[in-house]
Protein backbone atom coordinates (compact mmCIF):
# COMPACT_ATOMS: atom_id res chain seq x y z
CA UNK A 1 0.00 0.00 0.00
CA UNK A 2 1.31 3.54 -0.80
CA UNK A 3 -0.21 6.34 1.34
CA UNK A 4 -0.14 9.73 0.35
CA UNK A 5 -0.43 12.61 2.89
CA UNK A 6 -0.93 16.92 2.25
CA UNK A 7 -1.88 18.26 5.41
CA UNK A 8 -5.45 16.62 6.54
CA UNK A 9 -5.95 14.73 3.24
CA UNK A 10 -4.80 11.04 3.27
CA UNK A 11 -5.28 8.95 0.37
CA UNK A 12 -4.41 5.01 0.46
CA UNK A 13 -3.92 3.54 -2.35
CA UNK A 14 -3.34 -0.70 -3.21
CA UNK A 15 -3.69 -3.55 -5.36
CA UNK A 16 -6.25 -6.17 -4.34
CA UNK A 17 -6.16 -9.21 -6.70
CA UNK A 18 -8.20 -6.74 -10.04
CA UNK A 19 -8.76 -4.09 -8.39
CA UNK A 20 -6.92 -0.82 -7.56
CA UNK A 21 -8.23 0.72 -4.16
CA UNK A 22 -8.32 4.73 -3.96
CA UNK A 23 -9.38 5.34 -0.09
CA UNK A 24 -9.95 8.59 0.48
CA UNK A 25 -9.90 10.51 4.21
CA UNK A 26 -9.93 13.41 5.99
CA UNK A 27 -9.99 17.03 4.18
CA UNK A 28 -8.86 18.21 1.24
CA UNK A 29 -9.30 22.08 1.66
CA UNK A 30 -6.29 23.58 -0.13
CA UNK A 31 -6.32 26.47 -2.60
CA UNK A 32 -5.33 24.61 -5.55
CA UNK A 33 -5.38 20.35 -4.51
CA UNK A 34 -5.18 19.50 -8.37
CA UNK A 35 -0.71 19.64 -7.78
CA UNK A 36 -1.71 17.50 -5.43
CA UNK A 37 -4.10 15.13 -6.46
CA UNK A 38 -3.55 15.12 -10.14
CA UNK A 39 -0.19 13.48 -10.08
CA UNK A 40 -1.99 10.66 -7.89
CA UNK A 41 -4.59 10.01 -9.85
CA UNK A 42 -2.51 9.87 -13.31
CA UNK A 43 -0.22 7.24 -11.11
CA UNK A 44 -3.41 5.15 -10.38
CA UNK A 45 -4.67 5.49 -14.18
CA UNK A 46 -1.43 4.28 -15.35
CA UNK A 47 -0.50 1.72 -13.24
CA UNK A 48 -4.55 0.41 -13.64
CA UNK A 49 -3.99 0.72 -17.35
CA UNK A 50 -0.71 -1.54 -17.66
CA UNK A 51 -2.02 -4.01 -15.08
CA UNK A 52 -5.82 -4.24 -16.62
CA UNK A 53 -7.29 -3.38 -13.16
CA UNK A 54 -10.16 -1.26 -12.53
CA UNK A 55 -10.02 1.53 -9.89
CA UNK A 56 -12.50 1.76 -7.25
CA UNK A 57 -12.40 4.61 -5.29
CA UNK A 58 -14.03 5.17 -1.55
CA UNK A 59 -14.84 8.65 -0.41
CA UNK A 60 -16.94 7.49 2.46
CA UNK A 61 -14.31 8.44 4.89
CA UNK A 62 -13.78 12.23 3.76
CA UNK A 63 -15.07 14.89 6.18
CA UNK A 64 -15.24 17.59 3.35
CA UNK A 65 -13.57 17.88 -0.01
CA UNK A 66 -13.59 21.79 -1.55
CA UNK A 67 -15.37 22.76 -5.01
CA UNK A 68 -11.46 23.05 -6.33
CA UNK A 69 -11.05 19.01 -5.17
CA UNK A 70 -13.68 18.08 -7.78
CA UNK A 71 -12.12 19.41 -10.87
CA UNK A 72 -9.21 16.55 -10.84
CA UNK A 73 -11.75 14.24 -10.56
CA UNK A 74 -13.56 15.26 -13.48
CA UNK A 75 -10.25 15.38 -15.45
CA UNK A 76 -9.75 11.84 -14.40
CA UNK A 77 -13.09 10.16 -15.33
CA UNK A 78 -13.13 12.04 -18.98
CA UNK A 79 -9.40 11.07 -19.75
CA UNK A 80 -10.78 7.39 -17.97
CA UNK A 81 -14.19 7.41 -20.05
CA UNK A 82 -12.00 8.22 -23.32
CA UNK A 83 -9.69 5.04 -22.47
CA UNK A 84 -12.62 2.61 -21.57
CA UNK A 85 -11.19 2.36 -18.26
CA UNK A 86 -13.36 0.91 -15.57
CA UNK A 87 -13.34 3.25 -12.64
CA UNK A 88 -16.37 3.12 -9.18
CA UNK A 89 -16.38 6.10 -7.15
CA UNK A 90 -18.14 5.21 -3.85
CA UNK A 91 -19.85 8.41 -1.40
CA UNK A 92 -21.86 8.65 1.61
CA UNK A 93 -25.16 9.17 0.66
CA UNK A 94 -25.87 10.22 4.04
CA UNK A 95 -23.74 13.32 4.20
CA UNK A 96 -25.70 16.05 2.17
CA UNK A 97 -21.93 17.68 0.88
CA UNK A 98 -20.93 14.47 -0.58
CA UNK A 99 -24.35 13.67 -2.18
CA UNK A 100 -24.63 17.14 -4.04
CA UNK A 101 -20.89 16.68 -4.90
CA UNK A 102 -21.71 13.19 -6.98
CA UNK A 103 -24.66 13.29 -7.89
CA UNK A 104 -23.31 15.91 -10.08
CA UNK A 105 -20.49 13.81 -11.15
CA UNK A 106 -23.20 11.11 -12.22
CA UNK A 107 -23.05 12.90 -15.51
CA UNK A 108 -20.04 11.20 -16.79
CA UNK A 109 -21.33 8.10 -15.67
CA UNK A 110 -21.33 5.42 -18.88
CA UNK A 111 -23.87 3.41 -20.32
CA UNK A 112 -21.70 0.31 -20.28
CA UNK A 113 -20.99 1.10 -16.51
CA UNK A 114 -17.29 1.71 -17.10
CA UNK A 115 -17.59 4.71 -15.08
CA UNK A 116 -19.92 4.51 -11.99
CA UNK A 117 -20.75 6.56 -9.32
CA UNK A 118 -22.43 4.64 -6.20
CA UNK A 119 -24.13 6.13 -3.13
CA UNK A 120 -23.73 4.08 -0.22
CA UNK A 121 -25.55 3.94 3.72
CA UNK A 122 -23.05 4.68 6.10
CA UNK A 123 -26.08 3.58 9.08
């Protein structure tokens, strides 16, 4: 597992057997996260990419993630959707931040389901 830390924003990242696992935690309130996030994300695309895994990521865990913190995202899941890659992001459906925050990132969600966007019950 490789863990990558920029002040209160931890994300975990690890093979298990075809899958790549993205956990994210904590905040990510920084002026401009995409230097930090982007280069982790374009690690996780490639090294999905040259394995044939599919990413799933968990956001479950994160307290609060800044309008800024979504635009990497979106970056990631066109250049994904453009590649056929198979990528799951996983929220709280329960928090009201994290449910407005994906729901509007449903729109890049593919017919085929290579990119899906799950709410899950945290009760």
């Amino acid at each position: 597992m490789t863990t990558y830390t920029e002040n209160r924003l931890i994300i975990e990242v690890k093979k298990d057997h075809n899958i790549l696992l993205v956990n994210w935690q904590g905040k990510s309130d920084a002026r401009n996260p995409g230097e930090f996030i982007s280069p982790i994300l374009h690690r996780c695309c490639t090294i999905a990419r040259e394995s044939s895994l599919s990413i799933h990521m968990n956001f479950v865990n994160m307290d609060m993630m800044n309008s800024s913190s979504i635009s990497p995202l979106i970056k990631m899941l066109t250049e994904a959707k453009k590649s056929g890659q198979y990528v799951v992001l996983q929220y709280d459906e329960d928090s009201r931040w994290q449910r407005l925050n994906f729901n509007a990132l449903k729109a890049l969600q593919t017919p085929g389901k290579e990119i899906s966007i799950c709410g899950i019950s945290s009760h």
